[in-house]
N, C-alpha and C. Protein backbone atom coordinates (compact mmCIF):
# COMPACT_ATOMS: atom_id res chain seq x y z
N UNK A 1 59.12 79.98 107.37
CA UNK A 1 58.43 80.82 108.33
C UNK A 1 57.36 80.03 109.06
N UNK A 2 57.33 80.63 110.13
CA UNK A 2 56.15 79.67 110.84
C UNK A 2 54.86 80.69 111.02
N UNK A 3 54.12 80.41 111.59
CA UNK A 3 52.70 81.05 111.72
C UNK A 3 51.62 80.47 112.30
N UNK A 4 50.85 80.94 113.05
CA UNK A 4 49.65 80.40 114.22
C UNK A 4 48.55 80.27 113.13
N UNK A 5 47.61 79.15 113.08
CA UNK A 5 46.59 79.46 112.33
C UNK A 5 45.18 79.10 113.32
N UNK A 6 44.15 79.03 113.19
CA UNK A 6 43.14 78.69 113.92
C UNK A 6 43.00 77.76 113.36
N UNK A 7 42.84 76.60 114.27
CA UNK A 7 42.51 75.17 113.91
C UNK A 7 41.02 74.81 113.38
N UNK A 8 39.97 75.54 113.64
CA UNK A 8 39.15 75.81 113.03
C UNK A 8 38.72 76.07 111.55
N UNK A 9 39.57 76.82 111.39
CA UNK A 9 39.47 77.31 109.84
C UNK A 9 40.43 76.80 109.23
N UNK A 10 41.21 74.98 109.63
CA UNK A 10 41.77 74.53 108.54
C UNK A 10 41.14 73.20 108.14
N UNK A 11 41.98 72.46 107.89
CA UNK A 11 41.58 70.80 107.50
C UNK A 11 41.68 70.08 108.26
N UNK A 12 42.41 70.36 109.80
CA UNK A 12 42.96 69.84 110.29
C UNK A 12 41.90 70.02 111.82
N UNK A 13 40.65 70.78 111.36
CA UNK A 13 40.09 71.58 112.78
C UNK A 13 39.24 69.67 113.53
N UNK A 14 38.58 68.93 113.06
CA UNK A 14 38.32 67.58 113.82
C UNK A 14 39.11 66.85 114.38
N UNK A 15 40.54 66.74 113.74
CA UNK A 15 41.47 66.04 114.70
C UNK A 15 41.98 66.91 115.44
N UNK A 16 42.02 68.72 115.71
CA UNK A 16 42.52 69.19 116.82
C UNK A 16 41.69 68.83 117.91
N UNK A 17 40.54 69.12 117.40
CA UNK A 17 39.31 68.83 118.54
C UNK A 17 39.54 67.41 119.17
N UNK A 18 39.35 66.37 118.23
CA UNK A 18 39.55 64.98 119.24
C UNK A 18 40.83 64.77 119.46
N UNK A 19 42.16 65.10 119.25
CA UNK A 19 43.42 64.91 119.65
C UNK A 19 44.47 65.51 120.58
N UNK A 20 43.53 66.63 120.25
CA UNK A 20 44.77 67.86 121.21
C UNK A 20 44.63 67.80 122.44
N UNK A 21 43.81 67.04 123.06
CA UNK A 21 43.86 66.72 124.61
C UNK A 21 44.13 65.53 124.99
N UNK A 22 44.21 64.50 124.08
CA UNK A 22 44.50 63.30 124.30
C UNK A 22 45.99 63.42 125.01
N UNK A 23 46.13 61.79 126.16
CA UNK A 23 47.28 61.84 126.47
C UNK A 23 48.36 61.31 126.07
N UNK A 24 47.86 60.67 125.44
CA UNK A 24 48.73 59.74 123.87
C UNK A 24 48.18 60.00 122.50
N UNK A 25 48.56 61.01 122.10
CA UNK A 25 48.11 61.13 120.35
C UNK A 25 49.15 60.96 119.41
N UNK A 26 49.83 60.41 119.73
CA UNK A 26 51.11 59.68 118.69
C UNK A 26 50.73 58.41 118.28
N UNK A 27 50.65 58.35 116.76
CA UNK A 27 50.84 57.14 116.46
C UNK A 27 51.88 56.68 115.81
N UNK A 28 52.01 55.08 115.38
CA UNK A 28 53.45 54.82 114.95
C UNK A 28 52.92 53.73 114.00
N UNK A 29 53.29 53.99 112.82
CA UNK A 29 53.35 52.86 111.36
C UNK A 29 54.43 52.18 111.04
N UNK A 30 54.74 50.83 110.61
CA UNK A 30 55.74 50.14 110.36
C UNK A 30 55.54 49.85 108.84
N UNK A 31 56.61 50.02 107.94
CA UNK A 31 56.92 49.36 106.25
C UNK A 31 58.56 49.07 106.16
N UNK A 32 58.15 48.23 105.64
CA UNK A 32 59.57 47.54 105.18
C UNK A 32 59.64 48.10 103.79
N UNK A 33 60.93 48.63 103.95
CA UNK A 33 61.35 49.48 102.28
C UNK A 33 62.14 48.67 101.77
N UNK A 34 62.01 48.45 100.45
CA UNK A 34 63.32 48.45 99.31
C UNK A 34 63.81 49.38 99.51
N UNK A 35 65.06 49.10 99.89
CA UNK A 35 66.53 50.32 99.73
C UNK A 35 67.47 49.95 98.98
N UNK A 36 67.49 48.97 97.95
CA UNK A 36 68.01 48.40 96.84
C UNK A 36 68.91 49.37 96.26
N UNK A 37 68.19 50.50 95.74
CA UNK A 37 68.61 51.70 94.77
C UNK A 37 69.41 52.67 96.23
N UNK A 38 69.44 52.94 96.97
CA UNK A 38 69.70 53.83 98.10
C UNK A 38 70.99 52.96 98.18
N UNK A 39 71.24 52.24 98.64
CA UNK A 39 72.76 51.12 98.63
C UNK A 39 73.23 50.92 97.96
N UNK A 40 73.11 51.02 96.30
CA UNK A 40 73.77 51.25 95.14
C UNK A 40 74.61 52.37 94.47
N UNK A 41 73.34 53.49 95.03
CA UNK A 41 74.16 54.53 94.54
C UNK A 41 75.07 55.06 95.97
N UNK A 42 74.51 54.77 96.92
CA UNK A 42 75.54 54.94 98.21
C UNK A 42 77.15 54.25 97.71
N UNK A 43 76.98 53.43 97.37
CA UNK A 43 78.39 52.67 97.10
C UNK A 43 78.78 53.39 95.82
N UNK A 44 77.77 53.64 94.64
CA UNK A 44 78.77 54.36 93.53
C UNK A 44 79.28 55.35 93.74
N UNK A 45 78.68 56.40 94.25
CA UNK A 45 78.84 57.58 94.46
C UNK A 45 79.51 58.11 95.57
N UNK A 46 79.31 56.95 96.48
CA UNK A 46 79.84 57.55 97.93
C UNK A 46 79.53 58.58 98.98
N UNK A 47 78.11 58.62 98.35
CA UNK A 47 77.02 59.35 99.51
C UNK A 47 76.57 58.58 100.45
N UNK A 48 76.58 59.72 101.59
CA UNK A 48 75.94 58.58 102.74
C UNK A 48 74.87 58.22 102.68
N UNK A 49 74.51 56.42 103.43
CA UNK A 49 73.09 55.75 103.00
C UNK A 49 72.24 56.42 103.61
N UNK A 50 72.41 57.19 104.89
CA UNK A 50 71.51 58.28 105.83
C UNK A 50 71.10 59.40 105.06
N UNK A 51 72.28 59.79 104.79
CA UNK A 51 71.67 61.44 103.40
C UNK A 51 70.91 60.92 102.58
N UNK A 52 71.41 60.23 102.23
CA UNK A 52 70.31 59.71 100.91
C UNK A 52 68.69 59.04 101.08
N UNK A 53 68.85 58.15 102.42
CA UNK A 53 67.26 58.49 103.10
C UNK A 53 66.64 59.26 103.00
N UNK A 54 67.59 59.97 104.11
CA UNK A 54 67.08 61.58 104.90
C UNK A 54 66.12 62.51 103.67
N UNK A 55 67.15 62.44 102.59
CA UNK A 55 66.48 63.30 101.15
C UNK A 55 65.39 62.22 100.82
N UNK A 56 65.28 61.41 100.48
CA UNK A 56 64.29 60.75 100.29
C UNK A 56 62.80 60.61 100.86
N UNK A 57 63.63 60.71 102.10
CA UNK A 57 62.19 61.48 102.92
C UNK A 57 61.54 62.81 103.42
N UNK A 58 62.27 63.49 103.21
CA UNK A 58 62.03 65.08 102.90
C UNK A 58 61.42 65.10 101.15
N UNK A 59 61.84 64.53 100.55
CA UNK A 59 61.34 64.76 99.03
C UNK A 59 59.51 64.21 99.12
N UNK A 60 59.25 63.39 99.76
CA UNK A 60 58.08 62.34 99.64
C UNK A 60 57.31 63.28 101.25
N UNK A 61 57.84 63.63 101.79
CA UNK A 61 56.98 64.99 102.82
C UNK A 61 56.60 66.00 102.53
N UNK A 62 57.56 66.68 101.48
CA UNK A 62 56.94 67.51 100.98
C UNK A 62 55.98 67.50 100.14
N UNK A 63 55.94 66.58 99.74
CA UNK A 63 54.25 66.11 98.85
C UNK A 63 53.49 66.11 99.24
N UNK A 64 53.06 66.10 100.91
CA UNK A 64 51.89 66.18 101.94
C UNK A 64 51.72 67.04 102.23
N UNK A 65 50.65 67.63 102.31
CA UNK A 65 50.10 68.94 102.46
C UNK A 65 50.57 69.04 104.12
N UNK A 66 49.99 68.24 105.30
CA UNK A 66 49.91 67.99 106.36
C UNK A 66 51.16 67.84 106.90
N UNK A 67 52.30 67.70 106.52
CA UNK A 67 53.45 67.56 106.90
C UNK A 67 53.71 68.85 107.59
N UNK A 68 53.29 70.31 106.94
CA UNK A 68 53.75 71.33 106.83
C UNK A 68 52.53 72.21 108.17
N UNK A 69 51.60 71.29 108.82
CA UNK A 69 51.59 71.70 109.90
C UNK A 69 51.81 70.66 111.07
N UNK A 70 51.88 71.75 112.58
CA UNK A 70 52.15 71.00 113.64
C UNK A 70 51.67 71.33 114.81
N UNK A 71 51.13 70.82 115.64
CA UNK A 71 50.72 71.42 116.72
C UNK A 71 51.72 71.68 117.94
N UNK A 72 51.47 72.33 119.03
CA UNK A 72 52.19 72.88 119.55
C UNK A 72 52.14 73.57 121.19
N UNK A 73 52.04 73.23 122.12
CA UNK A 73 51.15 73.49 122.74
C UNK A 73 49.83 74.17 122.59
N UNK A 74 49.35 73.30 122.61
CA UNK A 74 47.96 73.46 122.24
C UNK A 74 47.25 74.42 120.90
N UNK A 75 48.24 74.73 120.74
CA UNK A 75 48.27 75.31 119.28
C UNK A 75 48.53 74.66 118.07
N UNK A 76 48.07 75.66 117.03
CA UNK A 76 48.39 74.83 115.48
C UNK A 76 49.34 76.04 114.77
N UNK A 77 49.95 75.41 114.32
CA UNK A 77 50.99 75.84 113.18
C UNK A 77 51.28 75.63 112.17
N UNK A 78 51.25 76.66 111.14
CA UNK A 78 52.13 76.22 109.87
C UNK A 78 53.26 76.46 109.26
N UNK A 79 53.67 75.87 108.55
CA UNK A 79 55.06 76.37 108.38
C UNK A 79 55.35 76.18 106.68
N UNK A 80 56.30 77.04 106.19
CA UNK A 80 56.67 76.85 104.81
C UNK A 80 57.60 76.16 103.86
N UNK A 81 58.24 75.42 105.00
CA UNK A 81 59.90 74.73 104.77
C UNK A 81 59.90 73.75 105.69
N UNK A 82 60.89 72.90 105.03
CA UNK A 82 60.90 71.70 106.12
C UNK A 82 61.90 71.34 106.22
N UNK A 83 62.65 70.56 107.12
CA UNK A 83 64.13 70.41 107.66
C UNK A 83 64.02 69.16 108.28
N UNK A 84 65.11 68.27 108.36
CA UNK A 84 65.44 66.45 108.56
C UNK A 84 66.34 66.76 109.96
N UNK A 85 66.04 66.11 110.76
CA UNK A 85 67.09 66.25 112.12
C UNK A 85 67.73 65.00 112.13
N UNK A 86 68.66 65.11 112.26
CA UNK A 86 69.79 63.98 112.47
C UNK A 86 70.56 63.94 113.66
N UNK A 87 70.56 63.03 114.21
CA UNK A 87 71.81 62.70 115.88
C UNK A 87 72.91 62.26 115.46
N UNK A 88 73.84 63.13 115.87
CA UNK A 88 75.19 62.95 115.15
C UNK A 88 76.03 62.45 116.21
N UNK A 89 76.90 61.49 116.27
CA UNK A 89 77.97 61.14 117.55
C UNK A 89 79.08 62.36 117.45
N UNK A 90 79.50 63.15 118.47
CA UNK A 90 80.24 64.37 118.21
C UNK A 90 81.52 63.46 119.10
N UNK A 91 82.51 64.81 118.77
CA UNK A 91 84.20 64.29 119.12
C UNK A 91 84.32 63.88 120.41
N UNK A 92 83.16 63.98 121.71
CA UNK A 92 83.63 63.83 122.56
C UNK A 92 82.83 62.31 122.98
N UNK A 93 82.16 61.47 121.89
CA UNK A 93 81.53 60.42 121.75
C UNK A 93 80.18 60.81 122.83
N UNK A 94 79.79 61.85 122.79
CA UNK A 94 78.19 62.13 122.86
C UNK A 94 77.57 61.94 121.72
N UNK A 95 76.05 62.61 121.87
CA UNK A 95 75.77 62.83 120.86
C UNK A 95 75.12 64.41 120.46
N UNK A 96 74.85 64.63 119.55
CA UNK A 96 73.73 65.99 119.36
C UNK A 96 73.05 66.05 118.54
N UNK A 97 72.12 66.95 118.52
CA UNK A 97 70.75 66.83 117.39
C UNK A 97 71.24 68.00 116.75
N UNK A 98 71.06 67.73 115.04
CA UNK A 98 71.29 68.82 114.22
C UNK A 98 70.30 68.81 112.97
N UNK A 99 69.50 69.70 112.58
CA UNK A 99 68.49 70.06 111.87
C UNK A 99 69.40 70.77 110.30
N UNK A 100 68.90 69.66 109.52
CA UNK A 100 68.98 69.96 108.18
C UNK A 100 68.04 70.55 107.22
N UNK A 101 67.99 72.17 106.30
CA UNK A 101 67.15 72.39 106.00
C UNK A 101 66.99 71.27 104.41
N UNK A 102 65.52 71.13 104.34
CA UNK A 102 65.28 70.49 103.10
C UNK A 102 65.52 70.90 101.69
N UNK A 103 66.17 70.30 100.86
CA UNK A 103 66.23 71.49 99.53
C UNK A 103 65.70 70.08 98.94
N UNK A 104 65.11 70.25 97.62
CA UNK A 104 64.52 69.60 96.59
C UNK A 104 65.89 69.32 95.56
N UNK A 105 67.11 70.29 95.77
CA UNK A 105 68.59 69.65 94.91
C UNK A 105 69.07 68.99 96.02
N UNK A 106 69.30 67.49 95.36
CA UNK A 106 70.11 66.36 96.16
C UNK A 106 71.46 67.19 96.20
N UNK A 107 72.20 67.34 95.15
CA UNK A 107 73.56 68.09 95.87
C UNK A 107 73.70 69.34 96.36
N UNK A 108 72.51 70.06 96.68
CA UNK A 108 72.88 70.78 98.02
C UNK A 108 71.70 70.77 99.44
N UNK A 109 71.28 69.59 99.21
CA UNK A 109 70.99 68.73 100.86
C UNK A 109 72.57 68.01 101.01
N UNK A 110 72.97 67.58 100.28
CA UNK A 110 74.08 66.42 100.46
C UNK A 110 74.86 67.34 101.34
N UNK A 111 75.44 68.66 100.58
CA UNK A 111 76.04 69.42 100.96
C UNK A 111 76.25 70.36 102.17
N UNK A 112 74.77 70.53 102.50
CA UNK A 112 74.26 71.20 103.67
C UNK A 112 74.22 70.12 104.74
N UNK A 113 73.94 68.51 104.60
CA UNK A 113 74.10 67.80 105.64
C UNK A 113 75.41 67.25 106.00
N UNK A 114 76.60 67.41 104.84
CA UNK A 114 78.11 66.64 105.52
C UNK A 114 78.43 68.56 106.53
N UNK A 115 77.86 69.73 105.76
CA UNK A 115 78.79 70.62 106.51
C UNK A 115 78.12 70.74 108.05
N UNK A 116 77.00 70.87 107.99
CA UNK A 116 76.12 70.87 109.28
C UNK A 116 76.64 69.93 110.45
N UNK A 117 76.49 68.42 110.06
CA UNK A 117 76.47 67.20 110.52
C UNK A 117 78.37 67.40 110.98
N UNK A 118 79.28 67.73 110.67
CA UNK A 118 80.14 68.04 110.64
C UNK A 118 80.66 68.96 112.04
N UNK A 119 80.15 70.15 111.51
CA UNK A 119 80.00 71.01 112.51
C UNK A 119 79.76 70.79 113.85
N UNK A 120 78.53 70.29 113.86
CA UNK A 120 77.67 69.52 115.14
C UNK A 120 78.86 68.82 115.71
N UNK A 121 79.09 67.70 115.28
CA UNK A 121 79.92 66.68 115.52
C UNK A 121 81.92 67.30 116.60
N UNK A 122 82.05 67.97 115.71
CA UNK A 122 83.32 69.10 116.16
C UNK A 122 83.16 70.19 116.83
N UNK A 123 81.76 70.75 117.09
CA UNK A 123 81.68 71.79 118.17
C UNK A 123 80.66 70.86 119.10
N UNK A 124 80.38 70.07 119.42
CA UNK A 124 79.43 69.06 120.03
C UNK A 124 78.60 70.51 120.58
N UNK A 125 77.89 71.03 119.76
CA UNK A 125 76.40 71.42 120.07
C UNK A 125 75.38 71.12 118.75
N UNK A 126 74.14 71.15 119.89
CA UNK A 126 72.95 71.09 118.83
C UNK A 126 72.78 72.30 117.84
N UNK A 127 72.52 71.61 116.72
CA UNK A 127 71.78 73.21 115.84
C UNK A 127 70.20 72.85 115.76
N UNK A 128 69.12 73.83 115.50
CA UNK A 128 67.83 73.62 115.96
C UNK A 128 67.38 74.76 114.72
N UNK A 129 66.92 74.75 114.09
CA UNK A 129 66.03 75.40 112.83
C UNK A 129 64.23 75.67 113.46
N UNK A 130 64.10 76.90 114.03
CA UNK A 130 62.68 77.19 114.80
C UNK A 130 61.56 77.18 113.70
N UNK A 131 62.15 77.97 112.87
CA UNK A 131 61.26 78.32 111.78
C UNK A 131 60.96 77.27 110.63
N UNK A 132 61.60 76.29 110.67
CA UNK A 132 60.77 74.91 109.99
C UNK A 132 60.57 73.98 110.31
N UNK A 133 59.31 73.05 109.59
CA UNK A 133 58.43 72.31 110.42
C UNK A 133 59.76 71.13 110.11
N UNK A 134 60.21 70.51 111.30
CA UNK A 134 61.66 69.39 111.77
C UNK A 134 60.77 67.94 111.22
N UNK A 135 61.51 67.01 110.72
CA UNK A 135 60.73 65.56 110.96
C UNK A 135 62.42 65.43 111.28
N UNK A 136 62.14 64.61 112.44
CA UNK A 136 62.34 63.72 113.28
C UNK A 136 63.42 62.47 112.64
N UNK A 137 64.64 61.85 112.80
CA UNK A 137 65.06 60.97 112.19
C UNK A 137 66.25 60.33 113.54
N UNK A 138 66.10 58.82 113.63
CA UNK A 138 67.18 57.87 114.21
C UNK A 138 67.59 57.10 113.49
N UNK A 139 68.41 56.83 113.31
CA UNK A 139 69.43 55.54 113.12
C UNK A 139 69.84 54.77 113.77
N UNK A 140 69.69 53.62 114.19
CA UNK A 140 70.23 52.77 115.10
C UNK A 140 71.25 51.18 114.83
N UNK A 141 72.13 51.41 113.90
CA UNK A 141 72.57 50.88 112.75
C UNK A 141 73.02 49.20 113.44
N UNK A 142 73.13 49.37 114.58
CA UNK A 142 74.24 48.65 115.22
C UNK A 142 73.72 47.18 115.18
N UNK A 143 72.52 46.91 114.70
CA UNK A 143 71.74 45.83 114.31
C UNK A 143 70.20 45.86 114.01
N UNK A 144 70.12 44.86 113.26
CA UNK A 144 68.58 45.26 112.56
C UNK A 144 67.60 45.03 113.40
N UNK A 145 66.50 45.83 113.25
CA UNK A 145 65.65 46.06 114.14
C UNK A 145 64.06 45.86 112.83
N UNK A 146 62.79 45.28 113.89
CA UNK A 146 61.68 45.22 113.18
C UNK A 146 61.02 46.23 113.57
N UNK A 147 61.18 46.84 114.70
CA UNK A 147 59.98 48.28 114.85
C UNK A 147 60.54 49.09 115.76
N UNK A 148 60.11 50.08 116.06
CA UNK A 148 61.06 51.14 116.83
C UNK A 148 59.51 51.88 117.55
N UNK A 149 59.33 52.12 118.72
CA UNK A 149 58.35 52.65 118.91
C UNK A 149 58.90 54.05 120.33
N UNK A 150 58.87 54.94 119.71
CA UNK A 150 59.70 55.94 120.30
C UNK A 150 58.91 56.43 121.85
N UNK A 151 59.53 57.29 122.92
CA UNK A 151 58.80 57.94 123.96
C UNK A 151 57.79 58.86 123.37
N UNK A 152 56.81 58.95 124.26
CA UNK A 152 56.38 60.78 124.14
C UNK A 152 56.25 61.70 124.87
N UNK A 153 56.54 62.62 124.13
CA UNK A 153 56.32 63.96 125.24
C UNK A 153 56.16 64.70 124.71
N UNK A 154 55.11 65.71 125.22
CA UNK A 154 54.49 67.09 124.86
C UNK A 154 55.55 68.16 124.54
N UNK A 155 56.78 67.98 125.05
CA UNK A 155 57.39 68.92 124.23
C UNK A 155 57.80 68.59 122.87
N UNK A 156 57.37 67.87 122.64
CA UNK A 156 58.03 67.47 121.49
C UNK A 156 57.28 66.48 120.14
N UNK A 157 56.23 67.19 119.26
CA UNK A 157 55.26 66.59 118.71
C UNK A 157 55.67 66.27 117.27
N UNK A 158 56.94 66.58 116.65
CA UNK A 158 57.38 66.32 115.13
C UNK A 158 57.47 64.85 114.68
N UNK A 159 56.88 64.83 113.72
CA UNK A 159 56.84 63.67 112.69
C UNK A 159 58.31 62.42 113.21
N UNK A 160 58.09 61.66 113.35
CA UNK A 160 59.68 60.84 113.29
C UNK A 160 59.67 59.57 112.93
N UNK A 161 61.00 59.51 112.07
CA UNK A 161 61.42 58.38 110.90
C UNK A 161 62.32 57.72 111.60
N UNK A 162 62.37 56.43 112.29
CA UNK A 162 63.37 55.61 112.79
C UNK A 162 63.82 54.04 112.09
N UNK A 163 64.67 53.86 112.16
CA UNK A 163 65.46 52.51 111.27
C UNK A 163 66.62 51.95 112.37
N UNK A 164 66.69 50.40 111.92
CA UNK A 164 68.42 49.88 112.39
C UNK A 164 68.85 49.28 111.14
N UNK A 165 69.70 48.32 110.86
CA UNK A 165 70.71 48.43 110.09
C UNK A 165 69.45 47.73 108.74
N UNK A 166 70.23 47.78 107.55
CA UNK A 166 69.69 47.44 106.78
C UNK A 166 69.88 46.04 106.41
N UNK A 167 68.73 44.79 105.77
CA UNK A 167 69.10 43.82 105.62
C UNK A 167 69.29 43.61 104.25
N UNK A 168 70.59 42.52 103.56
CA UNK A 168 71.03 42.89 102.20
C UNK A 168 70.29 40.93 102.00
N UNK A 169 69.88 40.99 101.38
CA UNK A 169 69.03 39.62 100.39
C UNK A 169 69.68 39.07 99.41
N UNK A 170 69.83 38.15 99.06
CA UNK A 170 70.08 37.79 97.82
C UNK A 170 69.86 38.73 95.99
N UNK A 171 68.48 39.26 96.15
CA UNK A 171 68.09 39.97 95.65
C UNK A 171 67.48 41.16 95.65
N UNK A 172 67.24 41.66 96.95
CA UNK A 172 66.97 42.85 97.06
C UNK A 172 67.40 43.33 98.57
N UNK A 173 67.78 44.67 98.94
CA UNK A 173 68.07 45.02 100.46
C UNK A 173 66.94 45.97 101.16
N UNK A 174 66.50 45.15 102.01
CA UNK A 174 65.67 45.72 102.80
C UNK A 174 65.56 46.46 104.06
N UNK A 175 64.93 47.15 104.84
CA UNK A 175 65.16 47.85 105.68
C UNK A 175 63.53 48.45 106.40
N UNK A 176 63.14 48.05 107.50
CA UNK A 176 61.70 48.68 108.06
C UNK A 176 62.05 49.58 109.00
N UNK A 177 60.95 50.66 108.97
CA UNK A 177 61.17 51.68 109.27
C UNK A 177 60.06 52.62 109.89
N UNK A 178 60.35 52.80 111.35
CA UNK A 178 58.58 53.44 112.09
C UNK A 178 58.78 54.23 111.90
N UNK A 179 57.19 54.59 111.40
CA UNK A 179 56.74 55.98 111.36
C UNK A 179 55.69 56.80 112.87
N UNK A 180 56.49 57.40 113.21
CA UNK A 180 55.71 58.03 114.22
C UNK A 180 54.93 59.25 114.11
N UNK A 181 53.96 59.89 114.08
CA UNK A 181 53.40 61.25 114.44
C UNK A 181 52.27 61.50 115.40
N UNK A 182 52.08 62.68 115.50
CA UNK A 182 50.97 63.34 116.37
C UNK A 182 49.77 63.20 115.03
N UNK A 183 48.76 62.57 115.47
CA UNK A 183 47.22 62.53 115.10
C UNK A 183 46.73 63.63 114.88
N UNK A 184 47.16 64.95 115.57
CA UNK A 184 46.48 66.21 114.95
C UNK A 184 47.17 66.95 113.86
N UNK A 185 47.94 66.23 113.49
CA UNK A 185 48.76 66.44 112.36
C UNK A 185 48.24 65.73 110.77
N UNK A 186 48.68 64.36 111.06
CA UNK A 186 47.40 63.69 109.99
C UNK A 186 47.01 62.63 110.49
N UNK A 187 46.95 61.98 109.44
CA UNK A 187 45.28 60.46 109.74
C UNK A 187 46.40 59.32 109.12
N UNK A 188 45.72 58.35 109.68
CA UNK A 188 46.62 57.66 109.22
C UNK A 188 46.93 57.19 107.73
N UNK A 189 45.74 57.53 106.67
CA UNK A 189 45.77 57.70 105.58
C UNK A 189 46.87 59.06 105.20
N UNK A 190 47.15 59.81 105.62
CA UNK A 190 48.15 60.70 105.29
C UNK A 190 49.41 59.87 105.37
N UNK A 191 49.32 59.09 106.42
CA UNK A 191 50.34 58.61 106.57
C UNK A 191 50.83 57.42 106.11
N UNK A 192 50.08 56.26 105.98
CA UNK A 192 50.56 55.56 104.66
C UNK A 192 51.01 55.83 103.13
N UNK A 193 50.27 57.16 102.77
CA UNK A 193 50.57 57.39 101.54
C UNK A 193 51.92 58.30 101.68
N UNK A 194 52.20 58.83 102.92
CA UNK A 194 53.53 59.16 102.83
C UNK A 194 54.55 58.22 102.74
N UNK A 195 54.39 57.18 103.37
CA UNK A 195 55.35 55.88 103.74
C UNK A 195 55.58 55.11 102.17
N UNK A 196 53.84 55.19 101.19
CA UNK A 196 54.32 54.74 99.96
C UNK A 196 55.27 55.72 99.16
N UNK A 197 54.87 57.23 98.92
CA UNK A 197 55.42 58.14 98.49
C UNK A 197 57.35 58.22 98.94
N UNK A 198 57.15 57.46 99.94
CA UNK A 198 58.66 57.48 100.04
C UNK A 198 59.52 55.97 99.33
N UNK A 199 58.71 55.00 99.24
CA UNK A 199 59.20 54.11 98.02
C UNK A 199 59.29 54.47 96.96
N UNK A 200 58.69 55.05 96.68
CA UNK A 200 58.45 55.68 95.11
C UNK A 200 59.41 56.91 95.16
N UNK A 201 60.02 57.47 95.95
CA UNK A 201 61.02 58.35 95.95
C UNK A 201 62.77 57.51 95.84
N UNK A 202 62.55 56.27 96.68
CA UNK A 202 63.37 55.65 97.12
C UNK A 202 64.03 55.12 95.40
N UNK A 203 62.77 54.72 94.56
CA UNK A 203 62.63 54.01 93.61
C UNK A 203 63.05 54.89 92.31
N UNK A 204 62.61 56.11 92.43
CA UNK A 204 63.31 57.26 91.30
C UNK A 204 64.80 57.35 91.45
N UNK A 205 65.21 57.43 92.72
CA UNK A 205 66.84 58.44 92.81
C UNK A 205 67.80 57.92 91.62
N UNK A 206 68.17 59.42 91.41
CA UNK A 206 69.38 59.26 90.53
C UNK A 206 70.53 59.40 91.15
């Protein structure tokens, strides 16, 4: 569910004030992940290395308080649920945006993102989830990339996770990955500890 709150009466009321008029309030963080464990069990199991991100980073967002609001024209919002958007290449080699809701069970995100992602892909339309707060996700596999620094625009202020292909090491496989958000959302201390919280997610999966 979503809901208007007064920016005032949250945690968030100093960075509405200095951000919400700014004409650039996006910022963008770069970490290079171990995806060691994410490419392992991708190959045992035969889940995709994207789902298995995607959950990875929905699991380590939801740990942030701040994730779960967003601003909005000029408004603040909160919301109770959170959902991973993915660009899917559909049958007619476009593409479309399709919003995955977040579940905390890996096999039914897994589940909800092959049928969704699926769907999308074979009816080439977008699906769009209003009522939860979206983070943002690209893939750009087609070669590795060191930073990704996305457009902006006011319509469009959600969190976003971008990557290109992953690099495999001798000993470990790596992969960096920008982090983009709106400033009236969090600080950049929110946001490193999300970026660690998602190693440490990366680093649990079973």
């Amino acid at each position: 569910m979503k809901t208007e709150i007064n920016p005032q009466e949250s945690s968030r009321s100093e960075a509405f004030s200095m951000w919400m008029s700014s004409p650039m309030p996006m910022v963008t963080l770069v970490k290079t992940l171990d995806v060691s464990r994410i490419v392992k069990i991708s190959k045992r199991t035969g889940m995709k290395f994207t789902m298995l991100l995607c959950w990875c980073i929905g699991k380590a967002a939801s740990q942030v308080e701040e994730f779960y609001m967003l601003p909005e024209n000029g408004k603040l919002y909160c919301y109770d649920k959170l959902a991973l958007n993915v660009i899917v290449e559909n049958s007619k080699r476009g593409i479309n945006s399709c919003d995955i809701p977040f579940s905390d069970d890996l096999q039914q995100f897994n589940h909800d993102y092959l049928m969704l992602t699926a769907q999308a892909a074979r009816e080439c339309k977008s699906a769009f989830l209003e009522d939860l707060m979206v983070i943002g996700t690209s893939a750009m596999i087609e070669t590795e990339l060191d930073c990704i620094v996305n457009q902006y625009t006011d319509q469009f202020c959600n969190p976003m996770v971008m990557w290109g292909r992953y690099r495999q090491g001798l000993f470990k496989t790596t992969l960096p990955v920008s982090f983009q958000f709106h400033h009236v959302q969090m600080d950049g201390g929110h946001a490193t500890r999300f970026l660690q919280r998602l190693q440490d997610e990366i680093n649990k999966l079973k």
